[in-house]
Protein backbone atom coordinates (compact mmCIF):
# COMPACT_ATOMS: atom_id res chain seq x y z
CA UNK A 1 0.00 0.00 0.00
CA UNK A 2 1.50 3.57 -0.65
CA UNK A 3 1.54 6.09 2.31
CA UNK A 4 1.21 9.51 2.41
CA UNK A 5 3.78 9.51 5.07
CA UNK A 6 6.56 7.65 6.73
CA UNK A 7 6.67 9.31 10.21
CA UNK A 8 9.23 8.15 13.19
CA UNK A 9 8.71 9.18 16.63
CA UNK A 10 11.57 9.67 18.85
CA UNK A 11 10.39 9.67 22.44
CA UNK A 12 6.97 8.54 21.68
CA UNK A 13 6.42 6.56 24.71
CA UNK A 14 5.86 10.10 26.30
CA UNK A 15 2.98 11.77 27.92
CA UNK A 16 2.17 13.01 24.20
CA UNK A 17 3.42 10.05 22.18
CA UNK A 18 0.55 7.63 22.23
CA UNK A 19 -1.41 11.32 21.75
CA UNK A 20 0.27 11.83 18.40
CA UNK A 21 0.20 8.41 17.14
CA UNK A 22 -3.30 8.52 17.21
CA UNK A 23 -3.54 12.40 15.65
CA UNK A 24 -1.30 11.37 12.93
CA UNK A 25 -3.19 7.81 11.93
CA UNK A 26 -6.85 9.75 12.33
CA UNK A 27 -5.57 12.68 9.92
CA UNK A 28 -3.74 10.29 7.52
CA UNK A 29 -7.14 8.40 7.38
CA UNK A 30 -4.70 5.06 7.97
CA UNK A 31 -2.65 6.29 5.13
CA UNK A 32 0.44 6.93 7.04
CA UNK A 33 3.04 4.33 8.16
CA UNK A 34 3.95 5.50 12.10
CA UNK A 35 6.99 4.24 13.67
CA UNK A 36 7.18 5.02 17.28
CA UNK A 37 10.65 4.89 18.72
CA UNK A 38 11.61 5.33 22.75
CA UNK A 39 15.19 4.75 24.44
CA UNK A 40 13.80 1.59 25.88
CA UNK A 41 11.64 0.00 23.40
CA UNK A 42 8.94 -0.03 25.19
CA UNK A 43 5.53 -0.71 23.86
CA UNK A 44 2.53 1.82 24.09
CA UNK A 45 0.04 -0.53 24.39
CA UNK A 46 -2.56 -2.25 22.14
CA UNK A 47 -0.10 -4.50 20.76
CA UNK A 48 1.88 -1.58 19.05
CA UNK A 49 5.43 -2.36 17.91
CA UNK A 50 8.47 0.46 19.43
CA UNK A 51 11.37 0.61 18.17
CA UNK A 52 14.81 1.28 20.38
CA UNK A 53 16.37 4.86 19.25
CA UNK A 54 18.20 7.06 22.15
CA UNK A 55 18.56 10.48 19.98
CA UNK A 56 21.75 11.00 22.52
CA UNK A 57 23.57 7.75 20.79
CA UNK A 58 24.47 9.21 17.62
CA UNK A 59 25.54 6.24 15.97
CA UNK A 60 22.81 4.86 16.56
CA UNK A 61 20.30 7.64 15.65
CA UNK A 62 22.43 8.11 12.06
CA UNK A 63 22.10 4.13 11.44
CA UNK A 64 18.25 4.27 12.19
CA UNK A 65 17.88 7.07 9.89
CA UNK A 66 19.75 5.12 6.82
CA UNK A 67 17.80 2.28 6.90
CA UNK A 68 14.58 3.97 7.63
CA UNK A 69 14.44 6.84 5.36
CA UNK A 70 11.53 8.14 7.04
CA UNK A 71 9.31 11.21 4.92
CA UNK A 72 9.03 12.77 8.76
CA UNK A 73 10.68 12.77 11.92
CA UNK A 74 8.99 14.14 14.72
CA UNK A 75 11.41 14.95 17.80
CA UNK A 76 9.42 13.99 21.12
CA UNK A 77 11.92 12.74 23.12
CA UNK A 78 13.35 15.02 26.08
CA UNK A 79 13.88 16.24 29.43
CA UNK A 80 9.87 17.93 29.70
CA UNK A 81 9.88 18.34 33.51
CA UNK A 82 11.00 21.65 34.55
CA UNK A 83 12.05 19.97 38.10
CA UNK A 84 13.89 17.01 36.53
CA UNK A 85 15.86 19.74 34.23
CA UNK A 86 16.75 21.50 37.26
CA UNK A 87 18.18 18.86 39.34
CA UNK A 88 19.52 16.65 36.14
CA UNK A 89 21.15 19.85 33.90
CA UNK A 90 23.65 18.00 32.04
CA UNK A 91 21.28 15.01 31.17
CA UNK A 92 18.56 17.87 30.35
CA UNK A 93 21.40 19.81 27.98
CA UNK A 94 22.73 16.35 26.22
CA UNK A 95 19.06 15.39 25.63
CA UNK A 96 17.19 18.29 24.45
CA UNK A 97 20.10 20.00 22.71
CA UNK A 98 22.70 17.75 21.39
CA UNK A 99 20.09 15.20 20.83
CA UNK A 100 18.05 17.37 18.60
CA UNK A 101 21.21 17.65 16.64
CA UNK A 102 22.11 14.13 16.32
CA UNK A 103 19.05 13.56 14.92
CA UNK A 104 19.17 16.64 12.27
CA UNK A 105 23.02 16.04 11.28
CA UNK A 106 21.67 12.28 10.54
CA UNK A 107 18.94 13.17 8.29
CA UNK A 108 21.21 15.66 6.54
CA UNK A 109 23.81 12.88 6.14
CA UNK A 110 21.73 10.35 4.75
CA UNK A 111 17.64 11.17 4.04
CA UNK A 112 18.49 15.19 3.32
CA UNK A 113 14.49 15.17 2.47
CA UNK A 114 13.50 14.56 5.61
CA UNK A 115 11.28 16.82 7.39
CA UNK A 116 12.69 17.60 11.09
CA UNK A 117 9.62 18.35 13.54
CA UNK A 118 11.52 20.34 16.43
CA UNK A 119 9.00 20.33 19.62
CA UNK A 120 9.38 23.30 21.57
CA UNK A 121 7.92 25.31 23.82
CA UNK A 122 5.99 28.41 25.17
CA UNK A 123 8.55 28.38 28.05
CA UNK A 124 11.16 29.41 25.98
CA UNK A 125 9.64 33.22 25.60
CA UNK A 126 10.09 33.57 29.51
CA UNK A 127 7.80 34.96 32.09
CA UNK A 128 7.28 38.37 32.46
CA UNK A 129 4.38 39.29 35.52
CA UNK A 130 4.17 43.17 34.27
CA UNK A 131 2.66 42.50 30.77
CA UNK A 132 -0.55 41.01 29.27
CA UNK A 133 0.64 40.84 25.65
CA UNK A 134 0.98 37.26 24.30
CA UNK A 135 3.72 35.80 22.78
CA UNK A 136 4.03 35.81 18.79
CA UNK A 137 6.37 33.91 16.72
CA UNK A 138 8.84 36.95 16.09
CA UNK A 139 9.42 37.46 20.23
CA UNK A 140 12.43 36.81 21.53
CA UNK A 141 13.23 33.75 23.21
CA UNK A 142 14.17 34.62 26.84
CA UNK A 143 14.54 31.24 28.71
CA UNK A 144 14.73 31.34 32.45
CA UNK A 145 15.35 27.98 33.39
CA UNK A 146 17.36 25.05 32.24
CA UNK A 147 14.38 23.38 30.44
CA UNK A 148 13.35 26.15 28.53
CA UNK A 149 16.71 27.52 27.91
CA UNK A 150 17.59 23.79 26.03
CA UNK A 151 14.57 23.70 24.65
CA UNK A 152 15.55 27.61 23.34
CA UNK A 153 18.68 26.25 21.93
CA UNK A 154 17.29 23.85 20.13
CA UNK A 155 15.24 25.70 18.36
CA UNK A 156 17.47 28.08 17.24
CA UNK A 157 20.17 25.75 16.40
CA UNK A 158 17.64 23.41 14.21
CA UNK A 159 16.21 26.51 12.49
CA UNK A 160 20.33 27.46 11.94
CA UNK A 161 20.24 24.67 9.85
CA UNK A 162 17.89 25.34 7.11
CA UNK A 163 20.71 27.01 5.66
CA UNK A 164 22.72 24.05 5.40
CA UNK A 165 19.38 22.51 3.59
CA UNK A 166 17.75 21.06 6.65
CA UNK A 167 13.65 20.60 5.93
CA UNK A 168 12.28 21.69 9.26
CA UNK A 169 9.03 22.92 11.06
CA UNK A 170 9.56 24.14 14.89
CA UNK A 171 6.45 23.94 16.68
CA UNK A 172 6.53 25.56 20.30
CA UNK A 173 3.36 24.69 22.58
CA UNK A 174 2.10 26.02 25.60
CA UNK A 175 0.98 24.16 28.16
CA UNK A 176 -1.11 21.51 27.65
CA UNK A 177 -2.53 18.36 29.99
CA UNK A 178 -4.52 15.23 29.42
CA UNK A 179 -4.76 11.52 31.12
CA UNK A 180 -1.66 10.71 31.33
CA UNK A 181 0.29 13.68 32.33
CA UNK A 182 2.56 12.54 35.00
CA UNK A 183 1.20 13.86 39.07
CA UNK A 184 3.77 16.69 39.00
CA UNK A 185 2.00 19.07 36.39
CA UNK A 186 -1.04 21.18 37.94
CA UNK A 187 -3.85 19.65 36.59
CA UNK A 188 -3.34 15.82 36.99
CA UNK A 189 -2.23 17.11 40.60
CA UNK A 190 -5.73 18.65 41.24
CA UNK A 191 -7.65 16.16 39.92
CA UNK A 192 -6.07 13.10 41.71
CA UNK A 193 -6.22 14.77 45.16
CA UNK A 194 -9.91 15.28 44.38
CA UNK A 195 -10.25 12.06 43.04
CA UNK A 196 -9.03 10.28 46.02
CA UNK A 197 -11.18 12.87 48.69
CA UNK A 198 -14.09 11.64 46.36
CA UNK A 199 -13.33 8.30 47.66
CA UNK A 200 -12.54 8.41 50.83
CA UNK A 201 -8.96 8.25 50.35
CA UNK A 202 -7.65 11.58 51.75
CA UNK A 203 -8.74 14.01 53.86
CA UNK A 204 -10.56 16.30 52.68
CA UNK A 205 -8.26 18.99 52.64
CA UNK A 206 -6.16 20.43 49.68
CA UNK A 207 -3.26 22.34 50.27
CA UNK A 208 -1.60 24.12 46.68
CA UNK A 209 1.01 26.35 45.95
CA UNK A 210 0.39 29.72 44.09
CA UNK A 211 -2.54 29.82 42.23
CA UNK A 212 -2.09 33.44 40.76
CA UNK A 213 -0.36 32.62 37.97
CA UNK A 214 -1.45 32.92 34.47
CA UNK A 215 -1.20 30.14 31.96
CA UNK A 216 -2.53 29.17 28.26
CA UNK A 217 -3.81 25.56 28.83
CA UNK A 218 -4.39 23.09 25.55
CA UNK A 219 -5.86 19.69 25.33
CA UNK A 220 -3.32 17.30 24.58
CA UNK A 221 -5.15 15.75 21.84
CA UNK A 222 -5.46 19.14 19.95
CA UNK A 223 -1.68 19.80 20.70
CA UNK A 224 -0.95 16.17 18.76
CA UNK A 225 -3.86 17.26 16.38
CA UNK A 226 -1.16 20.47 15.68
CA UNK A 227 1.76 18.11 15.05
CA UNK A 228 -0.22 15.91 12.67
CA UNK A 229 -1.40 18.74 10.69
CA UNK A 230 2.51 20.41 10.14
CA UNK A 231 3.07 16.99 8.74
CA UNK A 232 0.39 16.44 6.46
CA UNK A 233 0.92 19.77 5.21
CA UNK A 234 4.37 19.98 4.88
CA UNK A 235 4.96 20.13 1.23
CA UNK A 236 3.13 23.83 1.73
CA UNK A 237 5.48 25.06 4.59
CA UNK A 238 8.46 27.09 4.44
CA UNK A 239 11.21 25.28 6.04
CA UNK A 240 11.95 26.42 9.21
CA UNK A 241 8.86 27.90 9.85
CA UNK A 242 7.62 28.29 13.68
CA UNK A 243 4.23 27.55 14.65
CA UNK A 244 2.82 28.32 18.49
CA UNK A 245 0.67 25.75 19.32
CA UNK A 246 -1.62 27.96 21.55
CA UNK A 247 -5.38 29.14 23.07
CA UNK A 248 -5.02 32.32 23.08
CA UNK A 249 -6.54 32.47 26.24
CA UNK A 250 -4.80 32.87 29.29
CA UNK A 251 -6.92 31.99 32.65
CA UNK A 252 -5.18 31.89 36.42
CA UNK A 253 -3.97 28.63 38.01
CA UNK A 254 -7.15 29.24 40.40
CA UNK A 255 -9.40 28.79 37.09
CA UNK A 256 -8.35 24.92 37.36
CA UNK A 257 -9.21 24.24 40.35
CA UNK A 258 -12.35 26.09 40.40
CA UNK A 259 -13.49 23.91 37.60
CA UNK A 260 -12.99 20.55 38.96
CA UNK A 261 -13.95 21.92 42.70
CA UNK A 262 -17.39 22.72 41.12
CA UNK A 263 -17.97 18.93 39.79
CA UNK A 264 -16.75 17.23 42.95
CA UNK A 265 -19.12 15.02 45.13
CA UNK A 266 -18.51 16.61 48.14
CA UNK A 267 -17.40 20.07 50.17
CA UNK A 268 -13.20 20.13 49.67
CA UNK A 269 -11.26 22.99 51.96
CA UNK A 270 -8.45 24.10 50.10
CA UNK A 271 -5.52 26.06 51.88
CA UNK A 272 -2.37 27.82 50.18
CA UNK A 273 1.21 27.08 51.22
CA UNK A 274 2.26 29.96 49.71
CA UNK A 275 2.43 32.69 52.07
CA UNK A 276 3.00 35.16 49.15
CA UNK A 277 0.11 35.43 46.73
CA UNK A 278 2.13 37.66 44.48
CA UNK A 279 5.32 36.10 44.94
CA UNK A 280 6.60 34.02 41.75
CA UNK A 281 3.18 35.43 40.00
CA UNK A 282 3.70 34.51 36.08
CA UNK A 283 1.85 35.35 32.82
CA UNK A 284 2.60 32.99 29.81
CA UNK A 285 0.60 32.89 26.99
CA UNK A 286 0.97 33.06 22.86
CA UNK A 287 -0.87 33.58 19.53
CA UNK A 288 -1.23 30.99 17.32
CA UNK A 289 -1.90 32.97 13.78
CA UNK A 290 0.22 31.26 11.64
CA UNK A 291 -0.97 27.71 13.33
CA UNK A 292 -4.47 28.84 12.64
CA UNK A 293 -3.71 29.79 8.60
CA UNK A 294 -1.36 27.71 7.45
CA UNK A 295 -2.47 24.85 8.90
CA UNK A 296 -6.18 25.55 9.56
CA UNK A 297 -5.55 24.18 13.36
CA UNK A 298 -7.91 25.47 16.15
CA UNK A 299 -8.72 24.17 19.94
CA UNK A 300 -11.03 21.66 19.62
CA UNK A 301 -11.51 21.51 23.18
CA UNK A 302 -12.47 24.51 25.86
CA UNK A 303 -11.10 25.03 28.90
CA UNK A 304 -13.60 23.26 31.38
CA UNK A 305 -13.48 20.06 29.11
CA UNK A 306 -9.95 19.66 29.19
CA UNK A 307 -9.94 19.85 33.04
CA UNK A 308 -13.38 17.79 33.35
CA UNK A 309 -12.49 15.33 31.45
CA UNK A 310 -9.27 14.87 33.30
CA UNK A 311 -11.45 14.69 36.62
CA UNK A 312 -13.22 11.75 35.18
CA UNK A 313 -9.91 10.13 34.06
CA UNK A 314 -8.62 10.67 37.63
CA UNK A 315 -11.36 9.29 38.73
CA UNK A 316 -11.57 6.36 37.11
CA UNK A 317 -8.00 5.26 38.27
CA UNK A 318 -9.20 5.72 41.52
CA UNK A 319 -12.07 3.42 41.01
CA UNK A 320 -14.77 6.65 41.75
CA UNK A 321 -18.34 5.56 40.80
CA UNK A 322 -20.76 7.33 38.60
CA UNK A 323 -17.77 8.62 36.93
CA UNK A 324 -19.51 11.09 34.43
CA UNK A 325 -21.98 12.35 36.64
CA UNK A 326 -22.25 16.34 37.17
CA UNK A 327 -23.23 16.83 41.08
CA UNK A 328 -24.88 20.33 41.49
CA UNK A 329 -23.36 21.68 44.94
């Protein structure tokens, strides 16, 4: 059968992986041959083959990318917790940076008509508490941590190398959840502590951190939705062309928690550690014009059904009954 595509995956066994195997088979329509790839191997499930690639082993990554030949590669693997990249920087550096290149010195060395999908992020325009504007693709990049600041140099070091003939599309996304988002990220963290008051598992008592900041929150699924689109449509791109993958639509940290508080089963107390309600206080949000024309991508999902239906997803793993039920206070 021909394909329209021939798409590897580095990191795909990833929060988003499984996401973006899915995006890329449903806007293919089946026509697209999807290799996921992961340092380990490991499966995602459903009797879906992996493949072993660590983008840090460049022998290895130029030897996949010979026999492969793949039309795409989309770059998923990396150091994505801010925490991790703080305590781990030289693992978060040889990952997100020098793996990045690795994999786009292979694919000039032997498949030069390759597309490179370079993943981002929103992070890497900084955080700046004094302005409402929202990032656009021509900001600066102003990193503040070691995560973003990787991530930064990645970017700018892939989109270097269009002018060595590179065939690349950066995509930088803002933040985005979804079931499977690891217990560390906001949301998931919200909705399991509520999940397990709901059943009788904790107290029912929630204590968070600062809930003044401002963020742009995505569905995973339309974020993967975003990376399958840049592929399908990559013939029409100009290489090296940057796409935020954003809402528009920046709402507090409190917004979250509001949301899920108001579908809970029962009365929750929530108390702030954080003795400093404007200390840390962050806006980070971005436009998403050339997303939205060139590649006719929009939010599929709004805001309270991203974080309700990760409620129900917490919920489930907890073994909650009545799982889709709305209880009026």
């Amino acid at each position: 059968m021909t394909t329209d595509a021939k798409v590897l995956i580095s990191g795909a066994q990833g929060f988003v992986g499984r996401y973006v195997v899915e995006a890329l088979e449903q806007v293919h329509a089946g026509n697209a041959e999807v290799i996921p790839s992961s340092r380990s191997g490991v499966g995602l499930g459903a009797g879906r083959q992996v493949i072993s690639l660590d983008i840090t082993d460049r022998i290895a990554v130029r030897a996949t990318l010979r026999d492969l030949k793949p039309t795409h590669f989309i770059n998923l693997a990396a150091v994505a917790s801010p925490a991790m990249a703080a305590h781990q920087s030289e693992l978060t550096w040889t990952v997100n940076l020098q793996g990045a290149l690795n994999v786009a010195e292979a694919i000039l060395e032997n498949c030069p008509n390759t597309w490179m999908l370079q993943i981002g992020s929103g992070m890497m325009y900084g955080e700046d508490a004094t302005t409402t504007r929202l990032a656009d693709e021509g900001d600066m990049l102003a990193p503040q941590d070691n995560y973003s600041a990787s991530k930064a140099a990645a970017d700018i070091a892939i989109g270097a190398m269009v002018h060595r003939g590179l065939r690349c599309i950066r995509l930088r996304p803002f933040s985005h959840t979804g079931a499977g988002q690891g217990a560390n990220y906001v949301g998931p963290a919200f909705a399991s502590q509520i999940a397990r008051i709901e059943k009788g598992l904790q107290s029912p008592t929630m204590q968070t951190g600062n809930l003044g900041s401002y963020r742009d929150f995505l569905d995973v699924r339309d974020v993967a939705y975003a990376y399958a689109l840049a592929v399908k449509n990559s013939d029409q791109i100009e290489s090296g062309q940057i796409f935020n993958i954003s809402s528009g639509d920046l709402r507090p940290i409190r917004d979250i928690l509001d949301v899920m508080l108001n579908l809970s089963t029962c009365r929750i107390d929530v108390t702030s550690a954080d003795k400093d309600p404007l200390r840390g206080v962050s806006r980070i949000g971005g436009t998403s014009e050339p997303a939205r024309k060139i590649l006719n991508w929009r939010p599929r999902y709004s805001f309270e059904e991203i974080f309700q239906d990760l409620l129900i997803h917490h919920r489930q793993l907890a073994g909650v009954s009545d799982l889709n039920r709305h209880w009026p206070k």
